[in-house]
N, C-alpha and C. Protein backbone atom coordinates (compact mmCIF):
# COMPACT_ATOMS: atom_id res chain seq x y z
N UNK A 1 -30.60 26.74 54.94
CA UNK A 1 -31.66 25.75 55.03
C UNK A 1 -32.84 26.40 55.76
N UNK A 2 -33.72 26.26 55.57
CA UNK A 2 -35.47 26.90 55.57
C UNK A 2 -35.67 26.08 57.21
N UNK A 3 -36.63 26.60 57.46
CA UNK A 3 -37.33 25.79 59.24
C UNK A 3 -37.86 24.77 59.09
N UNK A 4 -38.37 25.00 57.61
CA UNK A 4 -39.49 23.73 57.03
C UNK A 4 -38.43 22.34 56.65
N UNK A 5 -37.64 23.02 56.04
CA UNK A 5 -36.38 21.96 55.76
C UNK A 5 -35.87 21.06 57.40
N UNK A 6 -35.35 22.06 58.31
CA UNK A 6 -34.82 21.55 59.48
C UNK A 6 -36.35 20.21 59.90
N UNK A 7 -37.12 21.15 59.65
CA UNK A 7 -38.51 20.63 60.96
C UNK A 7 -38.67 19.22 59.79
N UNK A 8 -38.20 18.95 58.75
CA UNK A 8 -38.48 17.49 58.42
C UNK A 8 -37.39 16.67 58.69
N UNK A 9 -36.49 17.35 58.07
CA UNK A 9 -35.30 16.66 58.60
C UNK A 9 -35.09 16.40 60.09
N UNK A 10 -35.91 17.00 61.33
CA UNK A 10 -35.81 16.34 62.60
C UNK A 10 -36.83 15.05 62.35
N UNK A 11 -38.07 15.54 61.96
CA UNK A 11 -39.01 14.26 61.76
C UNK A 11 -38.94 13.23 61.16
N UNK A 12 -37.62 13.24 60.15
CA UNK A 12 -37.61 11.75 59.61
C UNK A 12 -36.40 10.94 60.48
N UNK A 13 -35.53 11.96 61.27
CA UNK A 13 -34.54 11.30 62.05
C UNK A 13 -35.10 10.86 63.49
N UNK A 14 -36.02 11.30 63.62
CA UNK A 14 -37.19 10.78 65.39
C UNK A 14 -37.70 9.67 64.32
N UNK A 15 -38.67 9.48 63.34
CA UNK A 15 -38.70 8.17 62.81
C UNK A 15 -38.13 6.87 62.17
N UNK A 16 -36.95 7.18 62.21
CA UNK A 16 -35.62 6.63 62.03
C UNK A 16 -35.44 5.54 63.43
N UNK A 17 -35.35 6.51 64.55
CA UNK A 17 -34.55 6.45 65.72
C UNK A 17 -36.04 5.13 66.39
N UNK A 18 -37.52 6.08 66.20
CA UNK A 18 -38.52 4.91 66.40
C UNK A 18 -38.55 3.49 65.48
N UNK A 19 -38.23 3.45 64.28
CA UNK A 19 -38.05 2.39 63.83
C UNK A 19 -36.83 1.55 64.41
N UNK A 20 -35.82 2.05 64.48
CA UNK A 20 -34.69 1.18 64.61
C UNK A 20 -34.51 1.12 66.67
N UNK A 21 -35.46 1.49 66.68
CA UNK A 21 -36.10 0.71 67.95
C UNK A 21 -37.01 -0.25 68.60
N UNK A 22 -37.80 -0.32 66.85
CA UNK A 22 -39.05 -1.36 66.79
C UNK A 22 -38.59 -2.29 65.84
N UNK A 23 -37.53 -2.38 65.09
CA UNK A 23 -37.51 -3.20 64.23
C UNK A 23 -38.63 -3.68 63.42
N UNK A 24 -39.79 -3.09 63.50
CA UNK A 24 -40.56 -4.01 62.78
C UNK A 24 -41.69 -3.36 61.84
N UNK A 25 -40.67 -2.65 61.09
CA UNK A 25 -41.85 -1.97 60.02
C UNK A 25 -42.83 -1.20 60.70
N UNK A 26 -42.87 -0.08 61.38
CA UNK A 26 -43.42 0.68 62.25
C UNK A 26 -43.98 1.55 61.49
N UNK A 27 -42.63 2.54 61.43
CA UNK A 27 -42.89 3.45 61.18
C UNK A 27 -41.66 4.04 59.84
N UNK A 28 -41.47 2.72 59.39
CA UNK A 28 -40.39 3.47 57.79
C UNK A 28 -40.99 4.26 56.97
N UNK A 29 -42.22 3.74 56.50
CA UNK A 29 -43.00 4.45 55.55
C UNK A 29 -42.84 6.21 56.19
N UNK A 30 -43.08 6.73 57.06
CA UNK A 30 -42.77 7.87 57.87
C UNK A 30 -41.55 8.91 57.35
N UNK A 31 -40.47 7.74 57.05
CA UNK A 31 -39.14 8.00 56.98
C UNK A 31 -39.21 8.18 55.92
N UNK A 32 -39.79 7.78 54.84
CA UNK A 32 -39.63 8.15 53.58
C UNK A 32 -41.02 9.39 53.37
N UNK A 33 -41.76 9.46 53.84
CA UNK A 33 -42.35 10.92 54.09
C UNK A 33 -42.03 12.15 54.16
N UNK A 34 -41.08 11.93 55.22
CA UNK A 34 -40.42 13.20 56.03
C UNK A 34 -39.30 13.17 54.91
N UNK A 35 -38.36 12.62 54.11
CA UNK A 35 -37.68 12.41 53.27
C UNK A 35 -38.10 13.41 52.23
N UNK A 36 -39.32 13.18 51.61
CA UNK A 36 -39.76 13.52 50.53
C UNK A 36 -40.46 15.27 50.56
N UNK A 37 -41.20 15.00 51.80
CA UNK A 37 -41.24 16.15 52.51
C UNK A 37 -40.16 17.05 52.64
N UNK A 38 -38.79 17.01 52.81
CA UNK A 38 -37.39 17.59 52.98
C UNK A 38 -37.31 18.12 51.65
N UNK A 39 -37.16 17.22 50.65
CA UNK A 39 -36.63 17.59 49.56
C UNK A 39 -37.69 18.68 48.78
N UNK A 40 -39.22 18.32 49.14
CA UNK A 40 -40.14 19.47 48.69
C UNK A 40 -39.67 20.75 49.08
N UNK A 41 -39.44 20.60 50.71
CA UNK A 41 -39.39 22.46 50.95
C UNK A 41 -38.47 23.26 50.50
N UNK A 42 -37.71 22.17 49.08
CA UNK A 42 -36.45 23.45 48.75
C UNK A 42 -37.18 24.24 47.24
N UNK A 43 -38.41 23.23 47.42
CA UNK A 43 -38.61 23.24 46.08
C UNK A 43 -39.87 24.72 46.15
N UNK A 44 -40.76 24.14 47.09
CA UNK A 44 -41.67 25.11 47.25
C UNK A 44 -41.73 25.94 48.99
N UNK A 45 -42.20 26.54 48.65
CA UNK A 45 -42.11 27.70 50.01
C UNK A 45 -43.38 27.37 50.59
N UNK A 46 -44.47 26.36 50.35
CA UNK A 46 -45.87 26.37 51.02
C UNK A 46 -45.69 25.23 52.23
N UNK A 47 -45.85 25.64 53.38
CA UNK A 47 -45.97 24.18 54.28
C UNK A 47 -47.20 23.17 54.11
N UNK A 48 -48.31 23.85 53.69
CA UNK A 48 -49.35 22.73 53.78
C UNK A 48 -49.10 21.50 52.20
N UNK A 49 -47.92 21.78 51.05
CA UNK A 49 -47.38 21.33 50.53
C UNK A 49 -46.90 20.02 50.81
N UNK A 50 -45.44 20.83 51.89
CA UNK A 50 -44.96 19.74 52.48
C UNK A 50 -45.83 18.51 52.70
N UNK A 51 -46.96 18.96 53.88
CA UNK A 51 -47.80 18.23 54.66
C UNK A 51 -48.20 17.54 53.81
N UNK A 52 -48.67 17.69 52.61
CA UNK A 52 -49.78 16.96 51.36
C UNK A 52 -48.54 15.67 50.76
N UNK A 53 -47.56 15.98 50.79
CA UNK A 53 -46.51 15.27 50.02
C UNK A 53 -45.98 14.25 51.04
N UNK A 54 -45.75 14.79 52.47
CA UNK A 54 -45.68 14.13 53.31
C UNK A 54 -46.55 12.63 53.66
N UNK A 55 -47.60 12.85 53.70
CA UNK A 55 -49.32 11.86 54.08
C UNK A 55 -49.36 11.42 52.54
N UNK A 56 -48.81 11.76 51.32
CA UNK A 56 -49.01 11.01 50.31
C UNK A 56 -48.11 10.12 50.39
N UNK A 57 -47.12 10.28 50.26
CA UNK A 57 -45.77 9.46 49.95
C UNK A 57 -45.81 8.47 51.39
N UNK A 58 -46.10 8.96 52.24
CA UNK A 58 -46.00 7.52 53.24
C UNK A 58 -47.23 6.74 53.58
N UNK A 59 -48.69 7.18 52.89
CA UNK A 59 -49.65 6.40 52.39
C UNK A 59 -49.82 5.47 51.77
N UNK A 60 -48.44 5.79 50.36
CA UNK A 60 -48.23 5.15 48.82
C UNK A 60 -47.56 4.01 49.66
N UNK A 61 -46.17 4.25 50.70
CA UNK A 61 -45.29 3.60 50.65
C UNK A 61 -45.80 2.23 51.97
N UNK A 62 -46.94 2.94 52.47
CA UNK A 62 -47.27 1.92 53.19
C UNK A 62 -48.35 0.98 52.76
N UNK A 63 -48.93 1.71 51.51
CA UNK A 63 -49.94 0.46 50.83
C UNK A 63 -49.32 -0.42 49.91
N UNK A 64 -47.89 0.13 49.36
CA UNK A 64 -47.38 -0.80 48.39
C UNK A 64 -46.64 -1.58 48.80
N UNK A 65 -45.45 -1.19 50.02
CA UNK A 65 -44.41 -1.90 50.57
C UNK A 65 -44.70 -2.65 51.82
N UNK A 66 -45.97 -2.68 52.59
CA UNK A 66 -45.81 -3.42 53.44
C UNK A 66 -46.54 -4.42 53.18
N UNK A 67 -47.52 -4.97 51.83
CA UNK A 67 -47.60 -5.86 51.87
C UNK A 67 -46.61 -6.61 51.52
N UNK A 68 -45.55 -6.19 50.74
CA UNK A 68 -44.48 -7.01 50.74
C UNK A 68 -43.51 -7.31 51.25
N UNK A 69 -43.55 -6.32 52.35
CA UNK A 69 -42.32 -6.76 53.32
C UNK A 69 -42.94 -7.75 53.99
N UNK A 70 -44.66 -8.00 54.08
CA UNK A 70 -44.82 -8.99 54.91
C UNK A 70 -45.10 -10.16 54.41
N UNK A 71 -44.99 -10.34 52.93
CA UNK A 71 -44.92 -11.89 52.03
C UNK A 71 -43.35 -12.01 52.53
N UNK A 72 -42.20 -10.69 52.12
CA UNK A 72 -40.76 -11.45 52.70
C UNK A 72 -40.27 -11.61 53.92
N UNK A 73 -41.22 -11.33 55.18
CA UNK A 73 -40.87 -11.68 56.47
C UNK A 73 -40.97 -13.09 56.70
N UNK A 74 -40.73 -13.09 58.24
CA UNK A 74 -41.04 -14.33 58.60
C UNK A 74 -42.29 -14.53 59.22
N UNK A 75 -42.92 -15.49 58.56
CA UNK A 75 -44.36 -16.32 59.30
C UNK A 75 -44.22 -16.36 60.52
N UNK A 76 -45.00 -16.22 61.17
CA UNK A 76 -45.19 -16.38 62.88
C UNK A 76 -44.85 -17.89 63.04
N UNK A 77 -45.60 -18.63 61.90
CA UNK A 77 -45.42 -20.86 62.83
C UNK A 77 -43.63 -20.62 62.26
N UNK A 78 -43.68 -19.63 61.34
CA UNK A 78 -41.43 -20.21 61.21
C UNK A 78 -40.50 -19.70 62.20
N UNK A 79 -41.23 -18.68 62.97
CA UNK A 79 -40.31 -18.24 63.69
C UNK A 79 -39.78 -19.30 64.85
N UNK A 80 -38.33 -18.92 65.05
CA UNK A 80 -37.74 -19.73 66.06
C UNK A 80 -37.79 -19.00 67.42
N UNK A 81 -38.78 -20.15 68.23
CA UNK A 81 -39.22 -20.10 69.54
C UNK A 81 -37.99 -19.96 70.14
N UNK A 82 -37.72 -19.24 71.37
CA UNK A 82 -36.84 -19.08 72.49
C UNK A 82 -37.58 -19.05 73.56
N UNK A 83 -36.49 -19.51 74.70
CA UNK A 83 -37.30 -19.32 76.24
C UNK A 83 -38.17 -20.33 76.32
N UNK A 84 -39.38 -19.98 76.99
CA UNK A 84 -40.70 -20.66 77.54
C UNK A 84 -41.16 -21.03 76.52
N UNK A 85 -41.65 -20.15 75.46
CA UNK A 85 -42.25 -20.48 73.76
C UNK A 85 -41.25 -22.08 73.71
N UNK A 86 -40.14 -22.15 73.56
CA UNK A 86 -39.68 -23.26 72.80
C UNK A 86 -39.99 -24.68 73.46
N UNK A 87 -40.58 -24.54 74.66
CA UNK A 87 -41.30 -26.20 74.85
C UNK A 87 -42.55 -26.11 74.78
N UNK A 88 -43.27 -25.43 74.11
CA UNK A 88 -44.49 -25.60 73.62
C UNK A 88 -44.51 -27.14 72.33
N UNK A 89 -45.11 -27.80 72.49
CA UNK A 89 -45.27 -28.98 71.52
C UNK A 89 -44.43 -30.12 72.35
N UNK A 90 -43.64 -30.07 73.29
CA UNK A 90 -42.82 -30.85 74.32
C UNK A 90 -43.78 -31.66 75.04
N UNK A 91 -43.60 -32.99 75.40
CA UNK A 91 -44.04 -33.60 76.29
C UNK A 91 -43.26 -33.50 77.61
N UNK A 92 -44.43 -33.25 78.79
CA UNK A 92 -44.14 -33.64 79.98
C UNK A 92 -44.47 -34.77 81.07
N UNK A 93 -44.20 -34.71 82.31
CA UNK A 93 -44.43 -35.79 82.78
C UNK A 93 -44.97 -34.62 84.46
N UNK A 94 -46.45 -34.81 84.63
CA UNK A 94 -46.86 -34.28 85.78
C UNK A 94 -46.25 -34.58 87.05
N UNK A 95 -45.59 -33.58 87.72
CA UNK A 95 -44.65 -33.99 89.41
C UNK A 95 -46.13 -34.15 90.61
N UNK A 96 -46.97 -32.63 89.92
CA UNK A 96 -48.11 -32.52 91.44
C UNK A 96 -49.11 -32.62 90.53
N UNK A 97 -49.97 -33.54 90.91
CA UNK A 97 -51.38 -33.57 90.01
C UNK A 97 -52.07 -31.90 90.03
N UNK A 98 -52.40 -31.72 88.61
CA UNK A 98 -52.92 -30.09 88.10
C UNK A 98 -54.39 -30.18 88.53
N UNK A 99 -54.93 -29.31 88.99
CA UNK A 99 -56.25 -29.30 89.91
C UNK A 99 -56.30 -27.56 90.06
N UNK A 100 -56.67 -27.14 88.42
CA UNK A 100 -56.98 -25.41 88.23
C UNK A 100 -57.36 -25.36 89.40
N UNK A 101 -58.96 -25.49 89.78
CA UNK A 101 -59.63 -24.79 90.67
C UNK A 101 -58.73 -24.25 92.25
N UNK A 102 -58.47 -25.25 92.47
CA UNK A 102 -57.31 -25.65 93.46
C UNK A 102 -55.89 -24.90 93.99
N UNK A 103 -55.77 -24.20 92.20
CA UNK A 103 -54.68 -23.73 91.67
C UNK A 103 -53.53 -24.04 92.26
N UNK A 104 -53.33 -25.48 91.70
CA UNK A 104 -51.98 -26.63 92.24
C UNK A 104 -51.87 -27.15 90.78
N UNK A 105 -50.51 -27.58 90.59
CA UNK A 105 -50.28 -28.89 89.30
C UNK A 105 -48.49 -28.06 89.21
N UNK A 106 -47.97 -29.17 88.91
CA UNK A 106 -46.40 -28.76 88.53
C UNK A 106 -46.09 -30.28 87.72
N UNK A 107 -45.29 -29.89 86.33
CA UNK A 107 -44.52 -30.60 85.33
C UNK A 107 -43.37 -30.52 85.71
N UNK A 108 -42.75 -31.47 84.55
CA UNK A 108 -40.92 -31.60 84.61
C UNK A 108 -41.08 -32.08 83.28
N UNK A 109 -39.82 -30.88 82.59
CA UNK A 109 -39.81 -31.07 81.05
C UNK A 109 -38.34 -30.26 81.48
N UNK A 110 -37.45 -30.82 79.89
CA UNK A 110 -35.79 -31.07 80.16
C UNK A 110 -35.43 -30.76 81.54
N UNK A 111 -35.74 -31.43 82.65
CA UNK A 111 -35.30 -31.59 83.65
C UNK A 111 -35.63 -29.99 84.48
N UNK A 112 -36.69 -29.31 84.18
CA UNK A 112 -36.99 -28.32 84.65
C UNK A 112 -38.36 -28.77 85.22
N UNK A 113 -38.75 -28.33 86.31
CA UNK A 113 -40.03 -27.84 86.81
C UNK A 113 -40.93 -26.54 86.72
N UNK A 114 -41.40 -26.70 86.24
CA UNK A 114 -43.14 -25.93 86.01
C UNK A 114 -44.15 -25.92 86.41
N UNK A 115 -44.75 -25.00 87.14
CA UNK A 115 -46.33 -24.71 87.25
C UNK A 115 -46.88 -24.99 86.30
N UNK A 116 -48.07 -25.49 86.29
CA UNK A 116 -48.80 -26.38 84.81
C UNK A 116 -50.26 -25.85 85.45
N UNK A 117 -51.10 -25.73 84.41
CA UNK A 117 -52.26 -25.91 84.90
C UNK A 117 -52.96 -26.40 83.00
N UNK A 118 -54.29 -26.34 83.03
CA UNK A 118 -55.25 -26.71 81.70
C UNK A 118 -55.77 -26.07 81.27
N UNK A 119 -55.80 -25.89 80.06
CA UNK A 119 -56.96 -25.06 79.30
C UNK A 119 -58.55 -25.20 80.09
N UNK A 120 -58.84 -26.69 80.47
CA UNK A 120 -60.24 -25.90 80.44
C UNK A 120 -60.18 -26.40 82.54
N UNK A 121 -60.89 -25.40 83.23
CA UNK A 121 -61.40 -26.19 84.76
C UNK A 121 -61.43 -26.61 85.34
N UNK A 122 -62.33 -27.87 84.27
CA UNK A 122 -63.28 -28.88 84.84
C UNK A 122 -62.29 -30.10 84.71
N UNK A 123 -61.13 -30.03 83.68
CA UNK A 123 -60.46 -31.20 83.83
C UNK A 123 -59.11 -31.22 85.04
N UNK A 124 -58.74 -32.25 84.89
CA UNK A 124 -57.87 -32.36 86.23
C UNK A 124 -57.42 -33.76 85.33
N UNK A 125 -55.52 -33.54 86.07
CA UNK A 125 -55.16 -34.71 85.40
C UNK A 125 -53.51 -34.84 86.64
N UNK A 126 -53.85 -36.54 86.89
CA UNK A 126 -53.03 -37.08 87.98
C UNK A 126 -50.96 -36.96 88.06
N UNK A 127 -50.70 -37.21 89.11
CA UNK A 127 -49.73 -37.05 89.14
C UNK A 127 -49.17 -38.28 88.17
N UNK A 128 -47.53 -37.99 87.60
CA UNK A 128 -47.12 -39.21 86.83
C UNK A 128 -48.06 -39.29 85.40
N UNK A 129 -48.61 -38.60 85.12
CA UNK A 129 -49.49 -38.98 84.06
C UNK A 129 -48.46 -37.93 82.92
N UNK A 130 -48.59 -37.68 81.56
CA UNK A 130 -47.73 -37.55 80.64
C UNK A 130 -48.54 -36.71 79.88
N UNK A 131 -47.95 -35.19 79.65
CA UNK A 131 -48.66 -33.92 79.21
C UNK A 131 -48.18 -33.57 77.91
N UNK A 132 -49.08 -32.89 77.02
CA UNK A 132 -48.18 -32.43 75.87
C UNK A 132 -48.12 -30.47 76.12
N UNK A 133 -47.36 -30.13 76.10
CA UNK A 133 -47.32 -28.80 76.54
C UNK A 133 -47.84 -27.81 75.42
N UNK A 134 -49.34 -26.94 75.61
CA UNK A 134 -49.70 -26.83 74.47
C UNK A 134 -49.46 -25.08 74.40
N UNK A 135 -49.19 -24.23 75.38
CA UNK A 135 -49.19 -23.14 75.29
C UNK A 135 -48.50 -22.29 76.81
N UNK A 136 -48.27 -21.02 76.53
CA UNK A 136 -47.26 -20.56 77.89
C UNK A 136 -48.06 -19.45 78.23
N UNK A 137 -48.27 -19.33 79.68
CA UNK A 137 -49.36 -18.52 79.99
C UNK A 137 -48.54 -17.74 81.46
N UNK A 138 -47.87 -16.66 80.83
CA UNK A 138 -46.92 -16.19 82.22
C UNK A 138 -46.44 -17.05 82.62
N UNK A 139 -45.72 -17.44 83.91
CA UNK A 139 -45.20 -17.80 84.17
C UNK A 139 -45.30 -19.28 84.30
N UNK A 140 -46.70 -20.09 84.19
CA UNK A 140 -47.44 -20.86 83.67
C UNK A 140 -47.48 -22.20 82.36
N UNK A 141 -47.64 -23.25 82.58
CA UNK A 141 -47.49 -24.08 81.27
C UNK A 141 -48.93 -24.53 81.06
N UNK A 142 -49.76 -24.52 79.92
CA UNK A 142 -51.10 -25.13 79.99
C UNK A 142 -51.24 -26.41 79.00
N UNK A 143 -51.57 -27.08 79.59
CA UNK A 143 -50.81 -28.52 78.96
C UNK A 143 -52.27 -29.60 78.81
N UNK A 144 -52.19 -30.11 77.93
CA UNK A 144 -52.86 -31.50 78.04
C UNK A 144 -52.43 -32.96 78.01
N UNK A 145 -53.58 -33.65 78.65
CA UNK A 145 -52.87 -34.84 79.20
C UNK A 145 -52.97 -35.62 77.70
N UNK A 146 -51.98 -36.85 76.94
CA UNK A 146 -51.80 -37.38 76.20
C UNK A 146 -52.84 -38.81 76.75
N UNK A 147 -53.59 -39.28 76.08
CA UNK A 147 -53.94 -40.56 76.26
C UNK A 147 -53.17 -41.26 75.80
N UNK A 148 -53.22 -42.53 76.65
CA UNK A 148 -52.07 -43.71 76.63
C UNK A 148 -52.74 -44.74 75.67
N UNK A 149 -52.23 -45.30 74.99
CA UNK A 149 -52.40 -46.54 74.12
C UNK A 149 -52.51 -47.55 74.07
């Protein structure tokens, strides 16, 4: 086996090892590069070959296949929330009235307590009053108050 042979065959197994560490369509197209690249250098003895076959084939494979891996993934609104993400859309019920400036306010949602504060400042909203939890901001809940009916 040739150097050119080894030296792809390490490069498609380091992009291997980076993908199946990112799970997420990174760097496959790579893998089939260095692939194709491998099988060239038995064929021809030129490295800048390789290289040309290399940057083609994972050009091709990333303009053709990732738009479709990303029609068959999953949508970001389908994915299933875990953690903090999953009481986003939850109503709460304010423990310490939220007062950004102040930087005070704490919720209780499934029987947990939270730092809460608001999207915007200038608003402020009382203790006992009833939040819809609209987003997670570190360690943080940023919530708005629901008007009552």
């Amino acid at each position: 086996m040739s150097t050119e042979a080894v030296f792809w065959l390490v490069v498609m197994i380091l992009f291997l090892i980076l993908e199946m560490a990112t799970i997420s369509l990174v760097s496959i197209w790579f893998v089939g590069g260095s692939l194709a690249a491998f099988l060239v250098s038995f064929i021809v003895k030129k490295p800048w070959v390789e290289v040309i076959v290399f940057l083609g084939v994972s050009l091709v494979l990333l303009l053709l296949i990732r738009p479709m891996a990303a029609k068959l993934g999953v949508k970001k609104k389908d994915q299933i929330r875990s953690g903090a993400q999953s009481l986003v859309g939850k109503r709460a019920v304010v423990t310490e009235s939220i007062d950004n400036l102040h930087a005070k306010g704490a919720v209780q949602v499934n029987g947990q307590f939270w730092s809460a504060k608001t999207a915007d400042d200038d608003v402020q909203i009382s203790k006992d009053s009833v939040v819809m939890i609209r987003e997670v901001d570190g360690v943080r809940l940023v919530v708005e108050e629901l008007k009552r009916k």
